[in-house]
C-alpha atoms as a PDB file:
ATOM      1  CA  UNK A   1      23.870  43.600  -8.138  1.00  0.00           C
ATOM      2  CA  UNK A   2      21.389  46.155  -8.433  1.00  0.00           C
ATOM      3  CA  UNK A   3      19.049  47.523  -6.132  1.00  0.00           C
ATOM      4  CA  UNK A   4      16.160  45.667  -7.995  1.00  0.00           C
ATOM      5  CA  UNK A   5      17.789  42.572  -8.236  1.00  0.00           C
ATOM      6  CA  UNK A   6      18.862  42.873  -4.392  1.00  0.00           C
ATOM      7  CA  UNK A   7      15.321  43.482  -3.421  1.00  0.00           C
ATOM      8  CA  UNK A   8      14.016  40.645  -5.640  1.00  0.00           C
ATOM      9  CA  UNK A   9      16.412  38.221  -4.385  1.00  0.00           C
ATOM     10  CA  UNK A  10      14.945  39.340  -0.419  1.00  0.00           C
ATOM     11  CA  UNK A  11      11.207  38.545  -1.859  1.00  0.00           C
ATOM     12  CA  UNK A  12      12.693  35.688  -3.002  1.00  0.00           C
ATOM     13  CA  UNK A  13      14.431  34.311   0.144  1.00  0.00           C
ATOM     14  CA  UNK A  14      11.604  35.647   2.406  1.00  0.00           C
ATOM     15  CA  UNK A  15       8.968  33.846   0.477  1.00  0.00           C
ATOM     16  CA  UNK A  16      10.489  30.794   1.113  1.00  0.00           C
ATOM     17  CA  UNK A  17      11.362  30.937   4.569  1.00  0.00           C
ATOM     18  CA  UNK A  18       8.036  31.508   5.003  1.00  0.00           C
ATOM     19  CA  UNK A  19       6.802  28.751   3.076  1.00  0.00           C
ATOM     20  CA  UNK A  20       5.330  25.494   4.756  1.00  0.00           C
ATOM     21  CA  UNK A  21       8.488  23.193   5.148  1.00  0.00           C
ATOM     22  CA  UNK A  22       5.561  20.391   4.154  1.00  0.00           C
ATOM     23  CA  UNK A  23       5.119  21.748   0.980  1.00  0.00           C
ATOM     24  CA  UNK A  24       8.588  21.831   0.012  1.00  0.00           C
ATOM     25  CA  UNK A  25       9.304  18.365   1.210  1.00  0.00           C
ATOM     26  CA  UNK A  26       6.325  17.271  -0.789  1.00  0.00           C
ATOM     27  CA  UNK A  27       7.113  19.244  -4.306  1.00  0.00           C
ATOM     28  CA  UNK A  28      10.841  17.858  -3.491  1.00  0.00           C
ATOM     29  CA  UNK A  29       9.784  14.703  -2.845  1.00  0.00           C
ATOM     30  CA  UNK A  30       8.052  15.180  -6.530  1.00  0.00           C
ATOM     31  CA  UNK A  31      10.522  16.135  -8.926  1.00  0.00           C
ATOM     32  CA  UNK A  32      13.299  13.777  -7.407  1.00  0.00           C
ATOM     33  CA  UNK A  33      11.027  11.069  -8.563  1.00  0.00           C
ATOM     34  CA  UNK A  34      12.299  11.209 -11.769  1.00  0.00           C
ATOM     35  CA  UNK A  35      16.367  11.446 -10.808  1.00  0.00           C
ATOM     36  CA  UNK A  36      18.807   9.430  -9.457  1.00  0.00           C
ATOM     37  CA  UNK A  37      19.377  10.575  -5.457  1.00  0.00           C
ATOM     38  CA  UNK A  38      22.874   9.533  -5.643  1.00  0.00           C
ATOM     39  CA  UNK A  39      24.255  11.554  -8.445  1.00  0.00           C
ATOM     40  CA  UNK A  40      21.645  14.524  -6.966  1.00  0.00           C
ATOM     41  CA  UNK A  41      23.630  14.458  -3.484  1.00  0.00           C
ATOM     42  CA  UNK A  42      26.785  14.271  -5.607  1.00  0.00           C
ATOM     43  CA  UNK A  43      26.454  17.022  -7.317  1.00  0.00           C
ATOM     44  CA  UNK A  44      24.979  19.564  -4.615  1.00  0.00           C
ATOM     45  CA  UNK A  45      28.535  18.016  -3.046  1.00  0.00           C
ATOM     46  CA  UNK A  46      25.577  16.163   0.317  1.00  0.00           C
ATOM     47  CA  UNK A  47      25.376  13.274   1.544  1.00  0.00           C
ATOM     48  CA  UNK A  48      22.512  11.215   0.312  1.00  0.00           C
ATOM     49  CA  UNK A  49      21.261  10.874   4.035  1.00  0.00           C
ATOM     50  CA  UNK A  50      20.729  14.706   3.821  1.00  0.00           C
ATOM     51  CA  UNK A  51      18.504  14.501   0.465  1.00  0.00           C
ATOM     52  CA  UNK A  52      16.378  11.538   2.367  1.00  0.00           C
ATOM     53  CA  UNK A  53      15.764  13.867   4.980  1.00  0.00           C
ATOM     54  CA  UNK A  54      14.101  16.199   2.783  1.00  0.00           C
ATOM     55  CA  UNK A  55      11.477  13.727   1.968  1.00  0.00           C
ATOM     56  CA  UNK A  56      10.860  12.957   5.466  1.00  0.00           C
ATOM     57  CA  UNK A  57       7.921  14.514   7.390  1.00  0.00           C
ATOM     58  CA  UNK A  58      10.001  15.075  10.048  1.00  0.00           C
ATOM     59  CA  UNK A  59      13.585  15.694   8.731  1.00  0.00           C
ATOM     60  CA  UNK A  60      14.843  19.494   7.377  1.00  0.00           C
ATOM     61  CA  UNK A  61      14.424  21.105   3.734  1.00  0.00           C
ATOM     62  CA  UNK A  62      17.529  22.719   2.264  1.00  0.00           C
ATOM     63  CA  UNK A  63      18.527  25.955   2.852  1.00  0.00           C
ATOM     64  CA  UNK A  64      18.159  28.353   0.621  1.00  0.00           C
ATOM     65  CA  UNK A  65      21.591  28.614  -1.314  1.00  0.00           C
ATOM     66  CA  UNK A  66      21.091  24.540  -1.435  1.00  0.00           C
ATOM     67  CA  UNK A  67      17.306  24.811  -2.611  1.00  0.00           C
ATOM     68  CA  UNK A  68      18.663  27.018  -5.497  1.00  0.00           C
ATOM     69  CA  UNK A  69      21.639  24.612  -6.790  1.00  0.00           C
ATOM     70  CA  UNK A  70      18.920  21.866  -6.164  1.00  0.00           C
ATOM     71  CA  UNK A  71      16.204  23.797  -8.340  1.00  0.00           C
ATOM     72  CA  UNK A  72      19.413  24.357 -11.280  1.00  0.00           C
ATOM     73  CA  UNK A  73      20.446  20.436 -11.521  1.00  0.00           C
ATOM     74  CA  UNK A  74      16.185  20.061 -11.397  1.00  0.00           C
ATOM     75  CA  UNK A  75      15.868  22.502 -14.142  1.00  0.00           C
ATOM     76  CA  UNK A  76      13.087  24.470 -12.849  1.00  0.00           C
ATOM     77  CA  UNK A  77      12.572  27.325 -10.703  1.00  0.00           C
ATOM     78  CA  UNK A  78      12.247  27.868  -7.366  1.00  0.00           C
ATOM     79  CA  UNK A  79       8.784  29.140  -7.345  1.00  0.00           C
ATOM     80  CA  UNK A  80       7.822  25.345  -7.794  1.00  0.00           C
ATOM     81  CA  UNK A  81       8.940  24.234  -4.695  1.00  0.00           C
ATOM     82  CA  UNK A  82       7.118  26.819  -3.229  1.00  0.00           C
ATOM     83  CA  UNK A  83       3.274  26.110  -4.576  1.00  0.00           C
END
């Protein structure tokens, strides 16, 4: 990687560890609407308890290296999970 990349890839992780938990729970919440959990948690290689959590006001969000393989099955990128 190059030093751009590197430092874009911090912004990147930063951002998100500094965004609202709520708000990714609620934009995750969203676009998983439209999928079928099961095959989701399959493929991210999670249980389906874990992606349920997500969408629970009080459970975790995904780490980062999971929000990215979530946001790449989803299609879209990462910066929507964020807003």
């Amino acid at each position: 990687m190059r030093q751009k990349e590197i430092q874009d890839l911090i912004s990147l992780i930063e951002k998100y560890d500094q965004t609202n938990p709520k708000i990714i729970k609620y934009n995750i919440r969203k676009y998983l609407k439209k999928h079928n959990k099961q095959e989701m948690a399959d493929a991210l290689e999670i249980d389906i308890q874990t992606i349920y959590s997500w969408t629970k006001a009080k459970g975790n969000r995904p780490s980062f290296l999971t929000a990215l393989k979530l946001c790449k099955l989803l299609e879209i990128d990462l910066e929507k999970l964020l807003k």
